[in-house]
Protein backbone atom coordinates (compact mmCIF):
# COMPACT_ATOMS: atom_id res chain seq x y z
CA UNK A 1 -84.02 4.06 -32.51
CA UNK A 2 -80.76 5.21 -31.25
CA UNK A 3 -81.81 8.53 -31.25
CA UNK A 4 -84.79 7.96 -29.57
CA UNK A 5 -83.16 6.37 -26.75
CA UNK A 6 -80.16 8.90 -26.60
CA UNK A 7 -83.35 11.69 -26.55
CA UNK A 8 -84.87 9.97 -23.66
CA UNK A 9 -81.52 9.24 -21.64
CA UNK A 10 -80.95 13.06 -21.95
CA UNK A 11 -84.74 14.23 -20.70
CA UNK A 12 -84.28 11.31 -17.86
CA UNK A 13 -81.15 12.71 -16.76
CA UNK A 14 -82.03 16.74 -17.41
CA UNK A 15 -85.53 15.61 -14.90
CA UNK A 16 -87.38 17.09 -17.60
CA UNK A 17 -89.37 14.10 -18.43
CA UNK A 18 -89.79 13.12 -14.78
CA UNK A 19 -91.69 16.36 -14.55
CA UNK A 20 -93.92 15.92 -17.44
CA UNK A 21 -94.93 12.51 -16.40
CA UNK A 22 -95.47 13.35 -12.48
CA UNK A 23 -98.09 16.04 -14.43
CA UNK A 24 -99.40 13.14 -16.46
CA UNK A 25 -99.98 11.43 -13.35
CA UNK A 26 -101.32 14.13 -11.67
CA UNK A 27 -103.41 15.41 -14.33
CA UNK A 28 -105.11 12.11 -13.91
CA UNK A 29 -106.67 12.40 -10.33
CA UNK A 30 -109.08 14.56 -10.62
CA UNK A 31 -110.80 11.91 -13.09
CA UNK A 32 -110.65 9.54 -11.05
CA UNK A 33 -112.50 11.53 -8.47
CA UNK A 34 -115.02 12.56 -10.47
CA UNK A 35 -115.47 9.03 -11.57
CA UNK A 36 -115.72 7.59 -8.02
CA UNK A 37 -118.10 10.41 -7.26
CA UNK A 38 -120.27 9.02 -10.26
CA UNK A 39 -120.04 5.52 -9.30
CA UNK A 40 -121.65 5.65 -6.19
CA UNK A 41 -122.38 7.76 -2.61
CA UNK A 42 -118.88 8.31 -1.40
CA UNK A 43 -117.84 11.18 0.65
CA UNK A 44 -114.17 13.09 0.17
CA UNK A 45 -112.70 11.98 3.44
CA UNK A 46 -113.78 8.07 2.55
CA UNK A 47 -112.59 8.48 -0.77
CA UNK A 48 -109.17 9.87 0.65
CA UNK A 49 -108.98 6.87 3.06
CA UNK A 50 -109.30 4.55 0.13
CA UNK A 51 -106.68 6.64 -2.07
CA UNK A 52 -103.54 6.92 0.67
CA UNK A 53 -104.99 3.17 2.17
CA UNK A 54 -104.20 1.38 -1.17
CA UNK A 55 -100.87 3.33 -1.69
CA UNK A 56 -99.66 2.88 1.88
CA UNK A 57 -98.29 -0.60 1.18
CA UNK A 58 -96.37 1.27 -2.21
CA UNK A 59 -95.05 4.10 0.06
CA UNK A 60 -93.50 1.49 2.45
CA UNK A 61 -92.09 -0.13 -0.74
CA UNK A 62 -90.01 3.04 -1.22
CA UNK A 63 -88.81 3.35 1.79
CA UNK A 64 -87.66 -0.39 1.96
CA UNK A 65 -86.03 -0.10 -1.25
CA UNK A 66 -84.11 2.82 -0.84
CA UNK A 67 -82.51 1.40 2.21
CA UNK A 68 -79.66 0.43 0.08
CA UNK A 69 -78.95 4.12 -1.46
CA UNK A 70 -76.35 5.54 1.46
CA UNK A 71 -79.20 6.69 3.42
CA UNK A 72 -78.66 7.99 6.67
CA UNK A 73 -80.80 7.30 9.68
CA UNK A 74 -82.90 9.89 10.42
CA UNK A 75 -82.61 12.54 13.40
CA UNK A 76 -85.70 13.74 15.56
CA UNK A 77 -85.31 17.12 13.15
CA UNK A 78 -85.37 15.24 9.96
CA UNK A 79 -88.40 13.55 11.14
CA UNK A 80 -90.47 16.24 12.22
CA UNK A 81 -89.66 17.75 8.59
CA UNK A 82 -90.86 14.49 6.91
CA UNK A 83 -93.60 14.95 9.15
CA UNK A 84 -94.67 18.15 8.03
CA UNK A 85 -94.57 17.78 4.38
CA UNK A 86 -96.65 14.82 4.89
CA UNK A 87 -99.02 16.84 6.31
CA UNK A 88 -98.65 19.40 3.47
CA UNK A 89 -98.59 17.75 0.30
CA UNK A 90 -100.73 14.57 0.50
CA UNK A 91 -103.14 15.16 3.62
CA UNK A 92 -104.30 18.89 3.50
CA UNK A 93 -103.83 19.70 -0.02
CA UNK A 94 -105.27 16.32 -1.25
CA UNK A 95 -108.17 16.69 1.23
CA UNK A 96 -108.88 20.47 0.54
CA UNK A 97 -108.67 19.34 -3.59
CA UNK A 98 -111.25 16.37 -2.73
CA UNK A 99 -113.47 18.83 -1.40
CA UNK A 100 -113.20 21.05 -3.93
CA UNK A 101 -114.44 18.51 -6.65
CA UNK A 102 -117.24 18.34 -5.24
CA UNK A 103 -118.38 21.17 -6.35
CA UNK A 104 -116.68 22.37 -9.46
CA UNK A 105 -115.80 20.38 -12.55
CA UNK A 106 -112.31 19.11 -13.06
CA UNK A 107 -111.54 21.49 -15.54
CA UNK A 108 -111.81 24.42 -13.52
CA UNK A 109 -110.15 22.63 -10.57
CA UNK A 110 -106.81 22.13 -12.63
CA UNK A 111 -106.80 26.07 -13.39
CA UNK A 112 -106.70 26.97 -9.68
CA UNK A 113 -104.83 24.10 -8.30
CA UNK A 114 -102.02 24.97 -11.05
CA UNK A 115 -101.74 28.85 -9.41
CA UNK A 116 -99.49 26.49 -7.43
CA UNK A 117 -96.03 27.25 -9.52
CA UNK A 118 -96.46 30.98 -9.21
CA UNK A 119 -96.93 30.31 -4.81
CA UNK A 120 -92.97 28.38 -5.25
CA UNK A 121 -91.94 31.48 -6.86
CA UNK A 122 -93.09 33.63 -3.98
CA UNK A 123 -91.82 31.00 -1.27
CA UNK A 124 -88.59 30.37 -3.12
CA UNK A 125 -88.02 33.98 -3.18
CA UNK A 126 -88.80 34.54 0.51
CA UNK A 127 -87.31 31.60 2.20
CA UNK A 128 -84.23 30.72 -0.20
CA UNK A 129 -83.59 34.49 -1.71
CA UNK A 130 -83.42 33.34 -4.70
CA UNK A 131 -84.48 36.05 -8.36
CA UNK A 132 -85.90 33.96 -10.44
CA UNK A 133 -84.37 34.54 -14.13
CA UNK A 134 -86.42 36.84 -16.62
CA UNK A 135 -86.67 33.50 -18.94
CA UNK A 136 -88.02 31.91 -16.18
CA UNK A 137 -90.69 34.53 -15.31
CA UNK A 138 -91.76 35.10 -18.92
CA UNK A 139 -92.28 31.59 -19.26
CA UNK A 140 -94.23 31.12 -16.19
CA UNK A 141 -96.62 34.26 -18.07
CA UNK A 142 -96.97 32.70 -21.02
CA UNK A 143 -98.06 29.13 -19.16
CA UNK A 144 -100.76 31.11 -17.40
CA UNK A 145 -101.80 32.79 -20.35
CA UNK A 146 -102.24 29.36 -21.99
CA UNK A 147 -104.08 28.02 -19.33
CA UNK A 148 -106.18 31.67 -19.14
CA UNK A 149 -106.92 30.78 -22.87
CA UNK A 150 -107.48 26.92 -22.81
CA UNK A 151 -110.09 27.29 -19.47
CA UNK A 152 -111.95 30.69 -20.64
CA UNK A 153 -114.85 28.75 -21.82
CA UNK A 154 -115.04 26.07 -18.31
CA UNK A 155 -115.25 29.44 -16.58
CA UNK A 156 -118.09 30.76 -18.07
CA UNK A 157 -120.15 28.14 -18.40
CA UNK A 158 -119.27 27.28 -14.98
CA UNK A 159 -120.50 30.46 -13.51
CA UNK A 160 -119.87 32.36 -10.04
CA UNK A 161 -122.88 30.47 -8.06
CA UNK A 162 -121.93 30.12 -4.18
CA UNK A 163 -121.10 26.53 -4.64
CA UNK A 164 -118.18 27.45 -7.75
CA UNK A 165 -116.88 29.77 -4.81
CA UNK A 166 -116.80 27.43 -2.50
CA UNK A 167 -115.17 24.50 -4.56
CA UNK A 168 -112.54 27.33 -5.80
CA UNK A 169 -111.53 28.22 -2.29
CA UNK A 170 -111.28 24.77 -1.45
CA UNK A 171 -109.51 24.02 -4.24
CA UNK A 172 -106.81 27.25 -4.08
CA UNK A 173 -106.20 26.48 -0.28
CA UNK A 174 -104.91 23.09 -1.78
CA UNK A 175 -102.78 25.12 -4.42
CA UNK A 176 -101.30 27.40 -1.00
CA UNK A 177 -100.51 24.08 1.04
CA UNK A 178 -99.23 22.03 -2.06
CA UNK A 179 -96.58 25.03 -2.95
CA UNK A 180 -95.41 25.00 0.38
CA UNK A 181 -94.98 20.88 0.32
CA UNK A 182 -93.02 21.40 -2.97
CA UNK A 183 -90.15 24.44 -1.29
CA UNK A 184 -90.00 21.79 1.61
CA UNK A 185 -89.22 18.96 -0.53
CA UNK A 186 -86.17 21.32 -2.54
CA UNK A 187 -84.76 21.76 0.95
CA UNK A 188 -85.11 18.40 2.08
CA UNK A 189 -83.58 16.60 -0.98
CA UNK A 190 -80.37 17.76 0.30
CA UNK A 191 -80.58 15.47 2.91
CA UNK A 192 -81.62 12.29 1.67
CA UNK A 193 -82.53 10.81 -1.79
CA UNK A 194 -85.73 10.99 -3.59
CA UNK A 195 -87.28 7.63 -3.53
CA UNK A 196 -86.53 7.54 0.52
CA UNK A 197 -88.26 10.65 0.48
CA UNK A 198 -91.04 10.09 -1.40
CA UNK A 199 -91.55 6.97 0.47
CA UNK A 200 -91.82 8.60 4.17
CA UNK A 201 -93.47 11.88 2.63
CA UNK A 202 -96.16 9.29 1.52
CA UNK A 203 -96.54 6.98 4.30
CA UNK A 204 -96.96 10.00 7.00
CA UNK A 205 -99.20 11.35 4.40
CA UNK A 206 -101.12 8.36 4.45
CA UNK A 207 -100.84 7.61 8.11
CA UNK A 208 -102.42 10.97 8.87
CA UNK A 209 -105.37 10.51 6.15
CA UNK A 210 -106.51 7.03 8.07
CA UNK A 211 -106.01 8.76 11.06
CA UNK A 212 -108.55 11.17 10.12
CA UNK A 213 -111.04 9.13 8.53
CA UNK A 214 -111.11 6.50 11.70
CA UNK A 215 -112.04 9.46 14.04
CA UNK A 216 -115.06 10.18 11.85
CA UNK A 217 -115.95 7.32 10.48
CA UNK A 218 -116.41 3.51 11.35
CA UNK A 219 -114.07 1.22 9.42
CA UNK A 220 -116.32 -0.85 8.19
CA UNK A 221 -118.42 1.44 6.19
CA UNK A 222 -115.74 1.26 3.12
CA UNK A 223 -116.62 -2.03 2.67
CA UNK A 224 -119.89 -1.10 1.53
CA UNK A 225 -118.52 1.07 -1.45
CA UNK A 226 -119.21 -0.02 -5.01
CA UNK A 227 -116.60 -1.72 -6.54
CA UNK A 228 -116.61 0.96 -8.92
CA UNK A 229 -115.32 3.37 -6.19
CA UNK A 230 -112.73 0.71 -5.07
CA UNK A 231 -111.48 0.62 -8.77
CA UNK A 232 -110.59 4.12 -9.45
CA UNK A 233 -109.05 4.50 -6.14
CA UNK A 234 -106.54 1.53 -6.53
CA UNK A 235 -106.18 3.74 -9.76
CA UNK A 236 -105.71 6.61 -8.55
CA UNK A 237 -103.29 4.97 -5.74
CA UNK A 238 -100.83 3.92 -8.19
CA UNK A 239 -101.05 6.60 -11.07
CA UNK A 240 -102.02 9.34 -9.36
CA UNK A 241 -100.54 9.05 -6.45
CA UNK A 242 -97.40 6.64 -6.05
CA UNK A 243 -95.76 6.68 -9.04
CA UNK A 244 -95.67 10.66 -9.21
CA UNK A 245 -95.11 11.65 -6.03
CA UNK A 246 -91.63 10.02 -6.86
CA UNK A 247 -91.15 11.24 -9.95
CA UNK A 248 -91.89 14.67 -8.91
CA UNK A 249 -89.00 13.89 -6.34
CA UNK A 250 -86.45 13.04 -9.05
CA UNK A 251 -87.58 16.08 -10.55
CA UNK A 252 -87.09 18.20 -8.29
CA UNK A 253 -83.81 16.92 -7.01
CA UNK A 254 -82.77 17.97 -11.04
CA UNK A 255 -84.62 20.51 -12.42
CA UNK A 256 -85.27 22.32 -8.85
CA UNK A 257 -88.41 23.29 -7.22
CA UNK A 258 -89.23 25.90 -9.01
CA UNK A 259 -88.70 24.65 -12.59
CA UNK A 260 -90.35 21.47 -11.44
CA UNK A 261 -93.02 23.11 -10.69
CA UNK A 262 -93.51 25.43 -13.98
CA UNK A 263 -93.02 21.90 -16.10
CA UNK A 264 -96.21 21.29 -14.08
CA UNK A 265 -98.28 23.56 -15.83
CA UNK A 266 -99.01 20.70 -18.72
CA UNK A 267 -101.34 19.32 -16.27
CA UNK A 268 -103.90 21.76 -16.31
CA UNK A 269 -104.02 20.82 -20.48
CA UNK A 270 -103.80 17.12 -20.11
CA UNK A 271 -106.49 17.17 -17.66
CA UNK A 272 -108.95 19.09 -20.15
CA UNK A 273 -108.18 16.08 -22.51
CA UNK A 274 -108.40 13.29 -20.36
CA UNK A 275 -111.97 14.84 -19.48
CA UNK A 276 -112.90 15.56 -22.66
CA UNK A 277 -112.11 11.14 -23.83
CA UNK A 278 -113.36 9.86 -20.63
CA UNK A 279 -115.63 12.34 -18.93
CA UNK A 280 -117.30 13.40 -22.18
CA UNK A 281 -116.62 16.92 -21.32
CA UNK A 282 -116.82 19.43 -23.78
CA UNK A 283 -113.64 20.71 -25.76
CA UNK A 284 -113.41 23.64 -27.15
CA UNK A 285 -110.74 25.62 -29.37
CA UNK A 286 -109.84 27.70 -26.90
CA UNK A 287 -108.46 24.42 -25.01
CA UNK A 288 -106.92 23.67 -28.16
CA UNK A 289 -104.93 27.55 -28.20
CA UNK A 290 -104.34 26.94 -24.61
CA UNK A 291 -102.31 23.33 -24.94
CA UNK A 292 -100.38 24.72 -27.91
CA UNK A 293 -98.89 28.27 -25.83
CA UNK A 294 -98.57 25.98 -22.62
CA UNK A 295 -96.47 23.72 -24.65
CA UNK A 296 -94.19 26.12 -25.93
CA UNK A 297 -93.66 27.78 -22.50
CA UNK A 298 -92.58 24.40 -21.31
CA UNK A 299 -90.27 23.87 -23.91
CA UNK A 300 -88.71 27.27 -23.10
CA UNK A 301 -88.15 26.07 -19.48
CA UNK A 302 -86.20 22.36 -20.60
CA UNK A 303 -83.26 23.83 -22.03
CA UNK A 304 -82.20 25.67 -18.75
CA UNK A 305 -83.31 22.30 -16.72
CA UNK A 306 -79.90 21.59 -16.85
CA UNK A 307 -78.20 24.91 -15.34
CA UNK A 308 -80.66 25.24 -12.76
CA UNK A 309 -80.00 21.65 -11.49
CA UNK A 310 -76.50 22.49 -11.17
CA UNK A 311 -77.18 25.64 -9.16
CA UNK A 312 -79.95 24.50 -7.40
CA UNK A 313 -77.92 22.69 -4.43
CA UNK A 314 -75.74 25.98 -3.53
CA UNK A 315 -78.91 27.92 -3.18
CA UNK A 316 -80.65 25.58 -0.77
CA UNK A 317 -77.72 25.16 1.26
CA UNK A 318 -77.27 28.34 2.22
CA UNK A 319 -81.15 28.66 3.16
């Protein structure tokens, strides 16, 4: 028992483990869309509303809890940052991702949306000038080539019909605006602790996603959703939505963006087996081949958690 705890203490403090569940989490919401789209007639920008609505009042927890962690106020600079990944990470890429499941299964959403970790590489690179280690970059080959393997049969039974190209370029412009939310939130971590930004990152998110709904729809018309809907959007709220938005924060502030992000890649697998127990969706072995090479590909990535935590400040500061 010891041993267990001394294991978990070391992943908890390495941010390995904070990555793995924020991809837990994560892996999670696209289920609970496609359930809410099941359980009644509910459009993505209502669905949205009821998503970011329900966590609003968990966002502002954040932020009123981390009042207490040496936080400084913030400037007119450090808002309009805030601001912006708001915009970013929980408006635009959820919306664009909502979308997208409409029209392609959840399966196939995960393997676009998770072309996300390669989009940090390219943004780290460009904005921080940071190489990215060989281990790193033959890991981040062998994750895609597990998720290549473990989504090869979704793809072809899915098909290239107009509305599968549609859904995909949804769902890859919410891949391109969630990798950018992700290099923001590396550079912004330097500034102010995790949970205070994960708390304002999700209230502006939120803020913005009522905002939106209000000007196109009345109010009142959520009321009238099945309680089914209701249900897996408080769901999705708090564990898909709260509760790894900060632990992606905690990751990030020690693993860094970029290994954050390549930890990430179990979500595409845990996806294919949450909708293979709850959305009775088919699984086949080549899901099976796909979880086991994504898994070792992680693993390769935890043991240098460590080192790139400790390097990851200098590089951001001189950004």
């Amino acid at each position: 028992m010891d041993a267990l705890r001394s294991l978990i203490h070391r992943q908890l403090q390495s941010g390995a483990l904070y990555a793995v569940l924020a991809a837990l989490g994560f892996s999670f919401k696209a289920i609970f869309v496609k359930l809410a789209y099941a359980a009644g007639p509910v459009d993505a920008i209502s669905l949205l509303a009821l998503r970011m609505g329900l966590a609003l009042p968990l966002f502002a927890w954040l932020v009123w809890a981390s009042r207490s962690q040496g936080s400084t106020p913030l400037n007119l600079g450090d808002g309009l940052r805030v601001a912006l990944l708001g915009l970013l990470g929980y408006y635009l890429a959820s919306l664009f991702d909502f979308y997208g499941l409409q029209y392609i299964s959840a399966g196939l959403e995960r393997l676009i949306l998770f072309t996300y970790p390669t989009l940090v590489l390219v943004f780290q690179a460009v904005a921080l000038r940071e190489r990215p280690s060989l281990r790193t970059l033959s890991a981040m080959g062998l994750c895609y080539l597990g998720l290549g393997i473990a989504f090869v049969h979704d793809v072809s039974v899915a098909g290239v019909g107009q509305q599968v190209l549609l859904g995909s370029l949804w769902v890859f412009a919410s891949a391109v605006t969630y990798a950018l939310y992700y290099a923001g939130t590396g550079m912004m971590l330097k500034r102010m602790n995790s949970m205070r930004l994960a708390g304002l990152c999700g209230t502006a998110s939120a803020l913005m996603v009522l905002a939106h709904y209000l000007l196109v729809a009345p109010l009142g018309h959520l009321w009238l959703l099945p309680a089914a809907v209701w249900a897996n959007a408080g769901l999705m709220a708090i564990f898909s939505t709260v509760l790894p938005v900060y632990w992606v924060a905690l990751a990030i502030q020690r693993l860094g963006p970029t290994h954050t992000a390549a930890v990430g890649n179990l979500g595409p697998v845990l996806t294919v087996l949450a909708s293979w127990a709850l959305l009775s969706e088919e699984i086949s072995l080549y899901q099976i081949i796909g979880l086991a090479v994504v898994l070792f590909a992680v693993s390769r990535l935890k043991t240098k958690g460590k080192q790139q935590a400790e390097v990851a400040p200098t590089k951001g500061a001189t950004a």
